[in-house]
C-alpha atoms as a PDB file:
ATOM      1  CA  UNK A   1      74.412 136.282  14.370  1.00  0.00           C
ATOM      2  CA  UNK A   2      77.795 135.325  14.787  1.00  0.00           C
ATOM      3  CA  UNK A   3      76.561 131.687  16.236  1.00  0.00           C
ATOM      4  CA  UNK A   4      74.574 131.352  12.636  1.00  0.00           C
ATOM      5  CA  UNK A   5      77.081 131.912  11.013  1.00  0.00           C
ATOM      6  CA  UNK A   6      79.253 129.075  12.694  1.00  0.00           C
ATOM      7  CA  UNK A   7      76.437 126.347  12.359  1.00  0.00           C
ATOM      8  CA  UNK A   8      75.394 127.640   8.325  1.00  0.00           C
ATOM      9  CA  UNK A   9      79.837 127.185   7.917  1.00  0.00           C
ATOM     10  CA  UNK A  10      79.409 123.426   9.859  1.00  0.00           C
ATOM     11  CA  UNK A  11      76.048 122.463   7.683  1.00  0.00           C
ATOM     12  CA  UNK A  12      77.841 123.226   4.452  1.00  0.00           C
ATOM     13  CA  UNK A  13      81.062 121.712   5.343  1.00  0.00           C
ATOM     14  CA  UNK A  14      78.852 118.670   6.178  1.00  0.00           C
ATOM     15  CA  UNK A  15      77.017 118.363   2.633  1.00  0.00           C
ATOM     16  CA  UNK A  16      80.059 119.023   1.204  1.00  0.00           C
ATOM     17  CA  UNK A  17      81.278 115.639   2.953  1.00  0.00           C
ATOM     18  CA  UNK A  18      78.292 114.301   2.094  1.00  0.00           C
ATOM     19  CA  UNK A  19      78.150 114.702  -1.360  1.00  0.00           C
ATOM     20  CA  UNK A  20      81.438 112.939  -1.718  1.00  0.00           C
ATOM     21  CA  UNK A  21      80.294 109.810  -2.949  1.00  0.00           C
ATOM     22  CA  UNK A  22      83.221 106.928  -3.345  1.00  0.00           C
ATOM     23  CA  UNK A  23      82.720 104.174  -5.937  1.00  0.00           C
ATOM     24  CA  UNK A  24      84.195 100.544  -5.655  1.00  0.00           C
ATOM     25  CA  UNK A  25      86.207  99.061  -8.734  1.00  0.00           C
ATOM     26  CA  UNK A  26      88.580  96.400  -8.882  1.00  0.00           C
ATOM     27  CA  UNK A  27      91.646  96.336 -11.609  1.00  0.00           C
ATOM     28  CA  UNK A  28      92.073  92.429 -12.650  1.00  0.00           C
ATOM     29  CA  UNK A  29      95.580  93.410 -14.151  1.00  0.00           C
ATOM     30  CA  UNK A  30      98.011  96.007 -14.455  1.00  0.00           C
ATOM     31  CA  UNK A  31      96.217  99.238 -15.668  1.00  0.00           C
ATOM     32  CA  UNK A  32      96.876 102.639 -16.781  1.00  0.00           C
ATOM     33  CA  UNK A  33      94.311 105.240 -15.595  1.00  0.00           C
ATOM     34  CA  UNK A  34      95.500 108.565 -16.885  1.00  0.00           C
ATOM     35  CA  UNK A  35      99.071 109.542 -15.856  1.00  0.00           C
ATOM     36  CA  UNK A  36      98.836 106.778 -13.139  1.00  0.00           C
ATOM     37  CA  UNK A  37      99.990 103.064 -13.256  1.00  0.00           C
ATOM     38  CA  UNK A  38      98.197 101.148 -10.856  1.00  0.00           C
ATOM     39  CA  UNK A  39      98.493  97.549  -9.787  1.00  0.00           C
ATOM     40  CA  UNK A  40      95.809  94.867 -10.066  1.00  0.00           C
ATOM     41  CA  UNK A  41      93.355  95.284  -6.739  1.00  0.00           C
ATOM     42  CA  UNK A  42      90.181  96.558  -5.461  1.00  0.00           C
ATOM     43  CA  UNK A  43      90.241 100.270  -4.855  1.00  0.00           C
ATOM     44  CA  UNK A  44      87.766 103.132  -3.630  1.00  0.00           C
ATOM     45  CA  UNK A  45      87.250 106.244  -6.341  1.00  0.00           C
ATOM     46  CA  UNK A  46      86.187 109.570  -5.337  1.00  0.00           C
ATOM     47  CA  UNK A  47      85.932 112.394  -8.124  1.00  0.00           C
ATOM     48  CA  UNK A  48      87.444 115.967  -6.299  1.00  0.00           C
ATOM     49  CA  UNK A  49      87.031 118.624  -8.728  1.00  0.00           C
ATOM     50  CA  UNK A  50      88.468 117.531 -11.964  1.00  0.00           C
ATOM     51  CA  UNK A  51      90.739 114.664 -10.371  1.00  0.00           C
ATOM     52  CA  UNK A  52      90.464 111.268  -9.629  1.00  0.00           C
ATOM     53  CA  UNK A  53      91.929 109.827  -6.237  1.00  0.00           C
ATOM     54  CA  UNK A  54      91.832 105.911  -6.458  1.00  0.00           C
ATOM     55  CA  UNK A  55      92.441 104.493  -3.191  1.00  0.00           C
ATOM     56  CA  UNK A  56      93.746 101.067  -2.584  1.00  0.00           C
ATOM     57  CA  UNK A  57      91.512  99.699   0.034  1.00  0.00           C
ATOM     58  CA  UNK A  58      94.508  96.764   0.740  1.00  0.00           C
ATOM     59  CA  UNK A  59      97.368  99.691   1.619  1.00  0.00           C
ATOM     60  CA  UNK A  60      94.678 102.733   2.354  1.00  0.00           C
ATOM     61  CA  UNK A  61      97.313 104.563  -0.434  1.00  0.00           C
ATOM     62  CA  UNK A  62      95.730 107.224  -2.518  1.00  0.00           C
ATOM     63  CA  UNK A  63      96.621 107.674  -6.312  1.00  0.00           C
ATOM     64  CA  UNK A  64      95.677 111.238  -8.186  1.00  0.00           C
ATOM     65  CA  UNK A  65      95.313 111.821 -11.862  1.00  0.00           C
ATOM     66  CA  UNK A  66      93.297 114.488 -13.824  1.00  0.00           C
ATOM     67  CA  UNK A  67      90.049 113.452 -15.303  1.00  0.00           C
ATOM     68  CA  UNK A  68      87.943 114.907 -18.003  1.00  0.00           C
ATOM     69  CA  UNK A  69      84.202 115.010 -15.881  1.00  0.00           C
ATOM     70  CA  UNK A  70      81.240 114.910 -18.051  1.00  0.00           C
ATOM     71  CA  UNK A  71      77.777 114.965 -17.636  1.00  0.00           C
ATOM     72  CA  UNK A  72      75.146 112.873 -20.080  1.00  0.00           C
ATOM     73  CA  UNK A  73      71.383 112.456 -20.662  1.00  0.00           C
ATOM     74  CA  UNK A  74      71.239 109.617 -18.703  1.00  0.00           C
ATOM     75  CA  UNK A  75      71.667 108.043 -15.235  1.00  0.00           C
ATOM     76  CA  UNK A  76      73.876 105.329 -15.182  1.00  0.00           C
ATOM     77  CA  UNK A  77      72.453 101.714 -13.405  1.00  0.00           C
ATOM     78  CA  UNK A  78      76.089 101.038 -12.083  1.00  0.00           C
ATOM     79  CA  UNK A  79      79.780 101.835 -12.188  1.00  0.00           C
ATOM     80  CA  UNK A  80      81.637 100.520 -15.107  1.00  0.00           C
ATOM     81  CA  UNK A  81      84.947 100.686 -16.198  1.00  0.00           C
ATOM     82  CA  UNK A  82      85.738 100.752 -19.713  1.00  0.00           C
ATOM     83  CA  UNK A  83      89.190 100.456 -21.133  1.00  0.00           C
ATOM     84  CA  UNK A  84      91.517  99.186 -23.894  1.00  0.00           C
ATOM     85  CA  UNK A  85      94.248  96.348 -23.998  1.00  0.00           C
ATOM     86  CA  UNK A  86      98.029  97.937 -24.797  1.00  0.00           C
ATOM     87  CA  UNK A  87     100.056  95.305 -24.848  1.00  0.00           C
ATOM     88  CA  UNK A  88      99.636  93.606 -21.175  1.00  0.00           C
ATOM     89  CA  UNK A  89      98.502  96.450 -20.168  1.00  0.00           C
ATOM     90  CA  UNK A  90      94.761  97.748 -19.587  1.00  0.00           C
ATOM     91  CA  UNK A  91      94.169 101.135 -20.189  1.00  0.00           C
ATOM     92  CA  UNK A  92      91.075 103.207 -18.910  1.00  0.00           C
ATOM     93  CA  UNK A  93      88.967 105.313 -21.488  1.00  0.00           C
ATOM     94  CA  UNK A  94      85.955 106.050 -19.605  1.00  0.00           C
ATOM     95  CA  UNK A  95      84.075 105.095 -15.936  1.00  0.00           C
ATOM     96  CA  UNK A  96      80.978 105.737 -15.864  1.00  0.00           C
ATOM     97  CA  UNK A  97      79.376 106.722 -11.854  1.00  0.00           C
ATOM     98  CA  UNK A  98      76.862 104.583 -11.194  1.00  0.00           C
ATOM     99  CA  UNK A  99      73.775 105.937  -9.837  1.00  0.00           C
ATOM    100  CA  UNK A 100      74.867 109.298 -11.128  1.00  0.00           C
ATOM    101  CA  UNK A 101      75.144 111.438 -14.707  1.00  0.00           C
ATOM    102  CA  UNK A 102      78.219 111.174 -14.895  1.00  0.00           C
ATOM    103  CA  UNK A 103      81.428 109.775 -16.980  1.00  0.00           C
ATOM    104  CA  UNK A 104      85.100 110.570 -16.173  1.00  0.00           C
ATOM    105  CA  UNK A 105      87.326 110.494 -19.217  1.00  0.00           C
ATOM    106  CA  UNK A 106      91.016 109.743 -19.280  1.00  0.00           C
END
């Protein structure tokens, strides 16, 4: 029992792992993403909860701001990024997770 126990802990650690999916963006400018200010680069996102962790894939540092998750209708085709221009600064609204239902808002 206690051996089934161990391996049913280890199988749902795993799909927890799993189920982690990262998405790939890349920031042509300087751009605000929530509380964050992050540098122009191509970075790996992975949604924990109701945070985003960008991770610059140059430096391997990892950036955390809170995200509003949302689900919709429909799956999206592929990741996008949308944002606004505030002065020479870009600011993200909204990525949508491609291949997924869902949108983070910021």
């Amino acid at each position: 029992m206690r051996k089934f126990m161990v391996v049913a802990a280890l199988a749902i650690s795993s799909l927890t792992v799993l189920s982690a999916k990262s998405y790939e963006i890349i920031l042509s400018g300087p751009t605000k993403a929530g509380n964050l200010q992050l540098k122009p680069g191509q970075y790996t996102l992975k949604v924990n909860g109701d945070k985003a962790v960008f991770t610059d894939i140059n430096s391997s540092k990892s950036f955390t701001t809170p995200v509003k998750v949302q689900t919709t209708d429909k799956k999206f085709d592929d990741t996008r990024v949308q944002s606004t221009k505030e002065g020479e600064v870009d600011k993200i609204e909204e990525i949508d997770l491609g291949g997924s239902k869902t949108k983070l808002g910021f």
